[in-house]
N, C-alpha and C. Protein backbone atom coordinates (compact mmCIF):
# COMPACT_ATOMS: atom_id res chain seq x y z
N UNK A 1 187.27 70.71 64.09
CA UNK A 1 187.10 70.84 62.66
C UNK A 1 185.62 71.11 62.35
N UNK A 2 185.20 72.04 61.28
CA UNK A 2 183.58 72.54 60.85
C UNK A 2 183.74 71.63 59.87
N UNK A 3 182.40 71.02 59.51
CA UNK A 3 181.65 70.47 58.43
C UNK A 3 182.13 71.21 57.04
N UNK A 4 182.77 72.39 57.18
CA UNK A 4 183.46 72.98 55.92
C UNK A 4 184.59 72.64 55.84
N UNK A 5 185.69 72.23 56.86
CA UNK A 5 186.41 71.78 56.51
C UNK A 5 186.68 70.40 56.48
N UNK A 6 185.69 69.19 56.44
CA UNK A 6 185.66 68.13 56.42
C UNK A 6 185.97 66.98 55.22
N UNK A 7 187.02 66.72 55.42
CA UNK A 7 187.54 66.34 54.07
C UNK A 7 186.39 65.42 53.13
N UNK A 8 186.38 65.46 51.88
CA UNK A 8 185.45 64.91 51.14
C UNK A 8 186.87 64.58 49.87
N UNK A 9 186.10 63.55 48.83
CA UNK A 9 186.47 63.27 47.67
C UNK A 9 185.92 62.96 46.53
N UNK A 10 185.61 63.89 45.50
CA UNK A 10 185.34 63.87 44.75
C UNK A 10 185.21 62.72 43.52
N UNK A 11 183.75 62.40 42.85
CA UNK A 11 183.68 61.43 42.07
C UNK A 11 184.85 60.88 41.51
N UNK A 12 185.68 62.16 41.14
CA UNK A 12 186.37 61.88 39.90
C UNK A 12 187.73 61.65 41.02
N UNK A 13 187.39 61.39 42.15
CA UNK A 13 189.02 60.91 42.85
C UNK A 13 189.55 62.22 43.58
N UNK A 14 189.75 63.11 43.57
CA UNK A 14 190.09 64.67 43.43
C UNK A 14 189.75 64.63 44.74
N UNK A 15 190.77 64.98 46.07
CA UNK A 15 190.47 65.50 47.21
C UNK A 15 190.33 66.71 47.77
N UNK A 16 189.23 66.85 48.64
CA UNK A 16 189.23 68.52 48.59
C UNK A 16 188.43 68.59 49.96
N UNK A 17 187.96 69.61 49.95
CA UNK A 17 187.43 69.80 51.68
C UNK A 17 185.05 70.16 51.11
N UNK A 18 184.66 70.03 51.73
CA UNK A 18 183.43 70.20 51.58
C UNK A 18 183.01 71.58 51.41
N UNK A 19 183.92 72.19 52.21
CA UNK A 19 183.92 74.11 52.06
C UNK A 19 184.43 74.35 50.80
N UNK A 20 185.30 73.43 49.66
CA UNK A 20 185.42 74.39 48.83
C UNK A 20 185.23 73.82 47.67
N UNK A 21 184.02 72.63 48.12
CA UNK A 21 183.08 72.20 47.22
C UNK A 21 181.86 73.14 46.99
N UNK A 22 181.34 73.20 48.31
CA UNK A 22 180.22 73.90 48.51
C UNK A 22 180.54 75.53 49.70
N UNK A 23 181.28 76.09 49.13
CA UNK A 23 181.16 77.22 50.21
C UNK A 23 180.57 77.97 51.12
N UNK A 24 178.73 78.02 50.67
CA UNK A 24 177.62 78.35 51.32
C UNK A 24 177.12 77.48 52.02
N UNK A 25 175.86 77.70 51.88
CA UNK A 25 174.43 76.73 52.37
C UNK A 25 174.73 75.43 51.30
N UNK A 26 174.77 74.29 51.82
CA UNK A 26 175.05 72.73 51.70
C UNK A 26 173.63 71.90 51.73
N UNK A 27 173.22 71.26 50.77
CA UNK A 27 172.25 70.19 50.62
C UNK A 27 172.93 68.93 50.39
N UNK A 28 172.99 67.90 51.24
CA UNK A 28 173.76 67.09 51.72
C UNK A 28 172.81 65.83 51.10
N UNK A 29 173.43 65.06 50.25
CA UNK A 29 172.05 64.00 50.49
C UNK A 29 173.27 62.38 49.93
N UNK A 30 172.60 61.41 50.47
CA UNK A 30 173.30 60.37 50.08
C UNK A 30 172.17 59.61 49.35
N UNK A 31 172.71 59.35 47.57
CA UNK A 31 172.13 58.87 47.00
C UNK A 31 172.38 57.45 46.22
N UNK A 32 171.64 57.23 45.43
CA UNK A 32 171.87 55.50 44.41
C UNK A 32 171.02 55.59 43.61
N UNK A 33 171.60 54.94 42.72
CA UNK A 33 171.00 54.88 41.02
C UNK A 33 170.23 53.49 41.27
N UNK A 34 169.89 52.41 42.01
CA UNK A 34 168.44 51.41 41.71
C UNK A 34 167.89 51.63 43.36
N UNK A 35 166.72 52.96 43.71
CA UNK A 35 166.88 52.46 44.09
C UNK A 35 165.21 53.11 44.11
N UNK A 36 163.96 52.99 44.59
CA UNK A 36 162.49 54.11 44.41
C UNK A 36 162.68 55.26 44.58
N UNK A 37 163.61 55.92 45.36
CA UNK A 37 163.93 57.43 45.44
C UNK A 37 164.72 57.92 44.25
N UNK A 38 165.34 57.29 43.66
CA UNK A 38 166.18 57.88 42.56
C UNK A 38 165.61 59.02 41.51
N UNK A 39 164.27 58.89 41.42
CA UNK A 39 163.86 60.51 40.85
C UNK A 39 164.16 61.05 41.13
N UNK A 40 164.41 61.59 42.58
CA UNK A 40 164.69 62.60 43.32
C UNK A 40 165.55 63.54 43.26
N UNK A 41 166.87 62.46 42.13
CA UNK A 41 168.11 63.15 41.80
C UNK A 41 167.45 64.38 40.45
N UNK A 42 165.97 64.55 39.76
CA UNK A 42 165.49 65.38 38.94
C UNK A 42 165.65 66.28 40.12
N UNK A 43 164.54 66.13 41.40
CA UNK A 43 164.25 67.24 42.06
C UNK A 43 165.99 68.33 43.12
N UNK A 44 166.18 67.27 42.95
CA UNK A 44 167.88 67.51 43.73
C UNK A 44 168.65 68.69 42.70
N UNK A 45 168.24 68.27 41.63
CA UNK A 45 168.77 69.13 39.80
C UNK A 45 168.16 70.23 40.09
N UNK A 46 167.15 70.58 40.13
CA UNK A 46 166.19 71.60 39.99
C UNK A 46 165.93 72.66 41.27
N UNK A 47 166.66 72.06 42.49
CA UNK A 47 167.22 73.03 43.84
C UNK A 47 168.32 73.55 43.36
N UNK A 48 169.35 72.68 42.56
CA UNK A 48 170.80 73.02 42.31
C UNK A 48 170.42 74.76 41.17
N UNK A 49 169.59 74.49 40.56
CA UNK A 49 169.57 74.94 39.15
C UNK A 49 168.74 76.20 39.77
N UNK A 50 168.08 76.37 40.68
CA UNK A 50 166.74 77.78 41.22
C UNK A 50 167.75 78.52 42.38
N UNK A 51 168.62 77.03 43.31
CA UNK A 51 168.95 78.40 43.68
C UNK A 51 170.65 78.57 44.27
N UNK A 52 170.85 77.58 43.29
CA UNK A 52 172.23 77.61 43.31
C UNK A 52 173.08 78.92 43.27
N UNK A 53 172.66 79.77 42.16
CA UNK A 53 173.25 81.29 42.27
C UNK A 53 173.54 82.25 43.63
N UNK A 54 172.52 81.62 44.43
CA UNK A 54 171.85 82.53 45.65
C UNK A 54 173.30 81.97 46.66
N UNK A 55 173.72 81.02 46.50
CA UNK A 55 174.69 80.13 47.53
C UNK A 55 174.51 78.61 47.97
N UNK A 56 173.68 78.22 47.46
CA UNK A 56 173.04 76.84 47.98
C UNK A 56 173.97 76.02 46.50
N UNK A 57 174.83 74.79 47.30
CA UNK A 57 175.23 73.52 46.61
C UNK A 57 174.44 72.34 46.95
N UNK A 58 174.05 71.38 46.41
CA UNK A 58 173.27 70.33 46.25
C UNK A 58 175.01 69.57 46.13
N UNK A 59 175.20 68.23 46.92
CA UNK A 59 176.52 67.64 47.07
C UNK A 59 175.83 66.62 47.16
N UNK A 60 175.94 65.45 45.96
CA UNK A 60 175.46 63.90 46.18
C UNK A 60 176.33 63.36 46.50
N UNK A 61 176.39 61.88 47.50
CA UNK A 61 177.34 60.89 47.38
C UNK A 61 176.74 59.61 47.46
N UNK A 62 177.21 58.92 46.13
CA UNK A 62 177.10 57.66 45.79
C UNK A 62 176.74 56.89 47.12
N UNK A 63 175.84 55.74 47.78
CA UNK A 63 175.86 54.88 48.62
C UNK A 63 175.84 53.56 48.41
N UNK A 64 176.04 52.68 48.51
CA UNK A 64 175.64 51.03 48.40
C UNK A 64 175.36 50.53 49.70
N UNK A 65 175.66 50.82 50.66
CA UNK A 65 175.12 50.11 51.93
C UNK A 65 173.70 49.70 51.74
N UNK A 66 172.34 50.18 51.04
CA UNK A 66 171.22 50.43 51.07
C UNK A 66 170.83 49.07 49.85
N UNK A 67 170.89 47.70 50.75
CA UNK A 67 170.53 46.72 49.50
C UNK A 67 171.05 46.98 48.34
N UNK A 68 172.34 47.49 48.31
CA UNK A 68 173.37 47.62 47.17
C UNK A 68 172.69 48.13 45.98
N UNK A 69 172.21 49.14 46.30
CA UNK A 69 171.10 49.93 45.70
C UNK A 69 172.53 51.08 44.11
N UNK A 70 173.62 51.15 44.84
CA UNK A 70 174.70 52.05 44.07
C UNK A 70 175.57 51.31 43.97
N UNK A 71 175.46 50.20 42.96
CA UNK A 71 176.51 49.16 42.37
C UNK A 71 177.40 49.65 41.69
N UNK A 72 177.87 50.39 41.09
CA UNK A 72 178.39 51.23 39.94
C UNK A 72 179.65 51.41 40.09
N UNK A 73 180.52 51.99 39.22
CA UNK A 73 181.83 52.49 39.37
C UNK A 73 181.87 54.30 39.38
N UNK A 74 182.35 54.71 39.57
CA UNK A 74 182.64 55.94 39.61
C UNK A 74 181.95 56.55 38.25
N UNK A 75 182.49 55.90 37.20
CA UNK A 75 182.09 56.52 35.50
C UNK A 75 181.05 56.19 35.43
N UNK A 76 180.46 55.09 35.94
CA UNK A 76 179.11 54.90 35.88
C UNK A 76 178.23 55.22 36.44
N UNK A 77 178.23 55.50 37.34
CA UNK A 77 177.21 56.56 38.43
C UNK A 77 177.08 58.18 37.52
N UNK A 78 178.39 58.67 37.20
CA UNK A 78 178.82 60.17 36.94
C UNK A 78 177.55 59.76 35.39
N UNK A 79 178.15 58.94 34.67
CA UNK A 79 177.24 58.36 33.70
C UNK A 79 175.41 58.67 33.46
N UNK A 80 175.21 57.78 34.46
CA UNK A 80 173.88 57.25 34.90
C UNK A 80 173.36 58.63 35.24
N UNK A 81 173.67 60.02 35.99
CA UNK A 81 173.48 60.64 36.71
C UNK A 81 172.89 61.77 35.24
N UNK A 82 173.71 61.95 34.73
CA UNK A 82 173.71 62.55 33.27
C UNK A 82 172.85 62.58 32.54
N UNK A 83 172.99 61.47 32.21
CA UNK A 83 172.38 61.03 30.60
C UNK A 83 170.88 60.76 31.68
N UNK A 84 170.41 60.70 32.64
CA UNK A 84 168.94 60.07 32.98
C UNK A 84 168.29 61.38 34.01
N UNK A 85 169.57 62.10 34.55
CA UNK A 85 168.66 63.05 35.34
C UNK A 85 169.17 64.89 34.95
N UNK A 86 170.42 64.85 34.04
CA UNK A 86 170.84 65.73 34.02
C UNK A 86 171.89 66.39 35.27
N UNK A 87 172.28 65.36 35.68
CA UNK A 87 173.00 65.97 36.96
C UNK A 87 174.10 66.93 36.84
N UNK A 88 173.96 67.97 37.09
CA UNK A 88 175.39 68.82 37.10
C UNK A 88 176.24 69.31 38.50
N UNK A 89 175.16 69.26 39.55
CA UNK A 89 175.91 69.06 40.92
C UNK A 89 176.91 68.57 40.76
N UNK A 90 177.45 68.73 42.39
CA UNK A 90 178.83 67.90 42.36
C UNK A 90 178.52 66.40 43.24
N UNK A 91 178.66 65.47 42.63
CA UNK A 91 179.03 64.39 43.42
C UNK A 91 180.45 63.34 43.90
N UNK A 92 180.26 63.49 44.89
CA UNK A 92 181.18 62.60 45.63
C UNK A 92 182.00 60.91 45.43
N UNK A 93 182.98 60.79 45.56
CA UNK A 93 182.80 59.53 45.65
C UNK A 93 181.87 58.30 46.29
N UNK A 94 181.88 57.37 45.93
CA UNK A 94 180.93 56.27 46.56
C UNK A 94 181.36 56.13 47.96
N UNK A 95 180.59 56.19 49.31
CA UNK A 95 181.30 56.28 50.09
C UNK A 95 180.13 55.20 51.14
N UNK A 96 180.40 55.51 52.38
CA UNK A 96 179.38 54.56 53.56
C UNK A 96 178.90 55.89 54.24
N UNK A 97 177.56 55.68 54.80
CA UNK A 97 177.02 56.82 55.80
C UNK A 97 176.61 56.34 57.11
N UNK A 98 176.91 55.08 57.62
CA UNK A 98 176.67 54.48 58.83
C UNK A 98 177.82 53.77 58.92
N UNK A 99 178.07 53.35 60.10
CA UNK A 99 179.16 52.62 60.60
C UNK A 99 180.19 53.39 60.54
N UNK A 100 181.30 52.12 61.17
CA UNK A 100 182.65 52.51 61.46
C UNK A 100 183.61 53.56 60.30
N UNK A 101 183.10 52.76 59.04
CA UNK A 101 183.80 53.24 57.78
C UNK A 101 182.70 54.66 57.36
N UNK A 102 182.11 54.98 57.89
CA UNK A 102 181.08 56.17 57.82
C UNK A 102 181.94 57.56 57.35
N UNK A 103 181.45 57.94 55.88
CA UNK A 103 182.90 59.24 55.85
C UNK A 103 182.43 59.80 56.78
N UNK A 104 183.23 60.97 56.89
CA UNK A 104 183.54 62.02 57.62
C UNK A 104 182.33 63.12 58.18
N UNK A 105 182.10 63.34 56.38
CA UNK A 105 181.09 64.53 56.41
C UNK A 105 179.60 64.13 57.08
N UNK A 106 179.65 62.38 56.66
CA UNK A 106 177.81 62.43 57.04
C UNK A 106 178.31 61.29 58.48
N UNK A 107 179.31 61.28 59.12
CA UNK A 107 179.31 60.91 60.44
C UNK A 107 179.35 62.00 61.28
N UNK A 108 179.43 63.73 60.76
CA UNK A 108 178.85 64.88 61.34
C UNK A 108 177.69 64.91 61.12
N UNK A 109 176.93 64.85 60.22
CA UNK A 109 175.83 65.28 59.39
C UNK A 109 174.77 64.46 59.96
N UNK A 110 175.16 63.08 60.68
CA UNK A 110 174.16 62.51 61.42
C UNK A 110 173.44 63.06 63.03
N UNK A 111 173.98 63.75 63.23
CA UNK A 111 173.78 64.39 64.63
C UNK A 111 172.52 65.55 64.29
N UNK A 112 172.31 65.66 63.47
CA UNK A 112 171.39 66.24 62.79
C UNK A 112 169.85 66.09 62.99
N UNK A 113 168.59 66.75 63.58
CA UNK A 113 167.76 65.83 63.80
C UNK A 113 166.52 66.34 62.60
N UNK A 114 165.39 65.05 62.71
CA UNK A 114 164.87 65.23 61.56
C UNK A 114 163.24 65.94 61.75
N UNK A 115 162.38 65.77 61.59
CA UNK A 115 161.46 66.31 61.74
C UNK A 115 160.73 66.36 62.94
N UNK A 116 160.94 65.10 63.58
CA UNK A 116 160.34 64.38 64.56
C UNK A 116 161.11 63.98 65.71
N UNK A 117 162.42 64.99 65.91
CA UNK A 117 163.29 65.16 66.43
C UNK A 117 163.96 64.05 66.86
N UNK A 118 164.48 62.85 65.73
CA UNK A 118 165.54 62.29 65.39
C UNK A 118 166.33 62.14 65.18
N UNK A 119 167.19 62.02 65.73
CA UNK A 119 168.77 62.19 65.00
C UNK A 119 169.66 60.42 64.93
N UNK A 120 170.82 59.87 64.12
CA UNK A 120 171.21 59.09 64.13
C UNK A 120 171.64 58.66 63.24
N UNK A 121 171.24 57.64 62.85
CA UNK A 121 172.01 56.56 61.64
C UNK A 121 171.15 57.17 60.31
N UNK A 122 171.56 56.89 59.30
CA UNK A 122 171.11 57.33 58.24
C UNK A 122 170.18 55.69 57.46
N UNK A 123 168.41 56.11 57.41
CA UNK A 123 167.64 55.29 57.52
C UNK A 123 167.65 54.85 56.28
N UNK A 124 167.97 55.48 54.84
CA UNK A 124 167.43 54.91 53.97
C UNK A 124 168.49 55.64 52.64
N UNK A 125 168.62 55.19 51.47
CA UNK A 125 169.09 56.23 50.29
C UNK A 125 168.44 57.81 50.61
N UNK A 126 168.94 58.30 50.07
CA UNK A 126 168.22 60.28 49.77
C UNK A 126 167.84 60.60 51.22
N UNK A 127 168.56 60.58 52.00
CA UNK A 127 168.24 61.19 53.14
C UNK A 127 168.75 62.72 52.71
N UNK A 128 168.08 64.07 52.90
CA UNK A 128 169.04 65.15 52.93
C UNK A 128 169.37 66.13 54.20
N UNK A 129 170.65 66.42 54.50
CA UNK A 129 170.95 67.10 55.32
C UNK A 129 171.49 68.79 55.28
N UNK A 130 170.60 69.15 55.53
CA UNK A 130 170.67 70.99 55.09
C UNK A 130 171.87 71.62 55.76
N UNK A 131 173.14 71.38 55.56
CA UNK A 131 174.08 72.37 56.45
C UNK A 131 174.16 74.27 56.12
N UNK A 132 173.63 75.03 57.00
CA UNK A 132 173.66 76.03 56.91
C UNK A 132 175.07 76.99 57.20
N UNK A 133 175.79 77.86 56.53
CA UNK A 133 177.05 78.91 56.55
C UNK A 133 177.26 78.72 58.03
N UNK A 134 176.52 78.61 59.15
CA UNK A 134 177.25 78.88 60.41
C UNK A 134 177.02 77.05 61.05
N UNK A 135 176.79 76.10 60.04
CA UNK A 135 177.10 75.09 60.63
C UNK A 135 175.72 74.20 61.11
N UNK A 136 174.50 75.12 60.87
CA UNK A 136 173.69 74.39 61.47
C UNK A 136 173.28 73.35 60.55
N UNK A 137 172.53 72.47 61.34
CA UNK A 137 171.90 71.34 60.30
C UNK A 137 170.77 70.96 60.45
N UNK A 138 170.00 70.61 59.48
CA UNK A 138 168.42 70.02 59.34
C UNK A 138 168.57 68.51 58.44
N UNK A 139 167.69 68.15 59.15
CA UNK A 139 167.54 66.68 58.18
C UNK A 139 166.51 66.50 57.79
N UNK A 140 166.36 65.83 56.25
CA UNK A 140 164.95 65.54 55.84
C UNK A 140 165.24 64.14 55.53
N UNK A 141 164.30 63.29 55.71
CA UNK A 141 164.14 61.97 55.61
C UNK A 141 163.95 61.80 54.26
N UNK A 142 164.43 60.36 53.31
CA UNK A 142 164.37 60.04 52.04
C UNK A 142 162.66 60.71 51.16
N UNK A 143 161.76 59.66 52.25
CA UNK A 143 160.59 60.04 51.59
C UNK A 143 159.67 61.60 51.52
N UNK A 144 160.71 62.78 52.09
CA UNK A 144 160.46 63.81 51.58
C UNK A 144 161.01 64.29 50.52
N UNK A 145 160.32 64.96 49.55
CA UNK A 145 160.91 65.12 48.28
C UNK A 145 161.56 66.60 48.03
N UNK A 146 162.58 66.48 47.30
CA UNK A 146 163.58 67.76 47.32
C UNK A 146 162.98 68.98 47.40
N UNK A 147 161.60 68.72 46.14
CA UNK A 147 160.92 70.29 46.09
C UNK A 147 159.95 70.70 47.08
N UNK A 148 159.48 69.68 48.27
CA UNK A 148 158.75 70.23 49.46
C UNK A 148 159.17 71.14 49.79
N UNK A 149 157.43 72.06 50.13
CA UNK A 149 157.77 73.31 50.48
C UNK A 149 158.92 73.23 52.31
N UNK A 150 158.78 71.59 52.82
CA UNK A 150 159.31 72.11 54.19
C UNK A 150 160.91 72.17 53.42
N UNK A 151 161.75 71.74 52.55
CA UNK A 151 162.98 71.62 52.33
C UNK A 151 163.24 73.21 51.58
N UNK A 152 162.32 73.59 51.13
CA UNK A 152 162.54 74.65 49.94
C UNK A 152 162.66 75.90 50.93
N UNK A 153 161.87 75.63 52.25
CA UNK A 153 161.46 76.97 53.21
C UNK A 153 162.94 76.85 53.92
N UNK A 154 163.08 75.97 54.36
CA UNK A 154 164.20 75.53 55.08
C UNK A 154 165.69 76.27 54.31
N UNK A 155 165.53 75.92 52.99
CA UNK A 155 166.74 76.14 52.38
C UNK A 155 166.79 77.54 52.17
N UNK A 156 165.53 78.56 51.77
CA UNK A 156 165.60 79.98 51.92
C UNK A 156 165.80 80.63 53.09
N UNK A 157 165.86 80.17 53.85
CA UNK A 157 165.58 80.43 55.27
C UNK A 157 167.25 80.55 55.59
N UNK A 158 167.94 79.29 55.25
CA UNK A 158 169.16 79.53 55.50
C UNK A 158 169.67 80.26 54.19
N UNK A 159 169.84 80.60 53.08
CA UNK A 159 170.15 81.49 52.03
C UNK A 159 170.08 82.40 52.58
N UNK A 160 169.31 83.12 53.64
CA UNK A 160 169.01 84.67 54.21
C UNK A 160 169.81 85.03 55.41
N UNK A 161 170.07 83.56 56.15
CA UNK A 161 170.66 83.91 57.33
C UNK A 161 172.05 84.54 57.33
């Protein structure tokens, strides 16, 4: 099975596959509403919004593993996401990104390595994982921010491929 066809479920409950959430180039990131990275969901908006047209989806999913950082219910996250960052991406249900109960998509998405040629467990909220049309993947660690030029190069880079 490809990372496109990896089943995912949608905030609103709605099951569907990740390919026909995001059909292109995939910005993968697991996020939470309390948590110091949560700006990020502005900069996460503003990849969705420059170059979304081009093929690139920005796909959040809710986390709480992270000092229960994404307490929320479904309406309230979709809520929170809105009214404070403008979110129009698509996000996911609340899900786990480590362990046994680890969905699907980011227990692929971890094999992924990061700058410093890491790969593994997912260290923190806002980790993002760049899946590119033929599957490849990049990881950026939380404390890089969406609009760095290494995520922005990265993401044109795969838009072209």
């Amino acid at each position: 099975m490809t990372l496109a066809e990896t089943p995912v479920v949608r905030l609103d409950g709605q099951a569907t596959t990740l390919g026909e959430i995001a059909p292109g180039v995939v910005l993968l990131v697991n996020v939470a509403s309390k948590c110091g990275f949560t700006p990020q969901y502005a900069g996460l908006e503003a990849l969705w919004q420059r170059y979304g047209d081009q093929g690139l989806t920005v796909v959040g999913m809710p986390c709480n593993q992270f000092l229960r950082q994404e307490p929320g219910t479904a309406e309230e996250i979709g809520e929170f996401c809105q009214l404070n960052y403008g979110v129009t991406f698509p996000l996911l249900a609340k899900g786990n990104v480590n362990g046994s109960a680890a969905e699907p998509v980011f227990a692929a998405a971890k094999a992924a390595k990061d700058g410093a040629g890491l790969a593994g467990p997912v260290l923190w909220n806002f980790e993002k994982f760049l899946i590119g049309r033929d599957g490849s993947l990049r990881r950026f660690r939380s404390a890089t921010e969406p609009e760095d030029p290494a995520v922005t190069d990265a993401i044109e880079a795969a838009l072209r491929a």
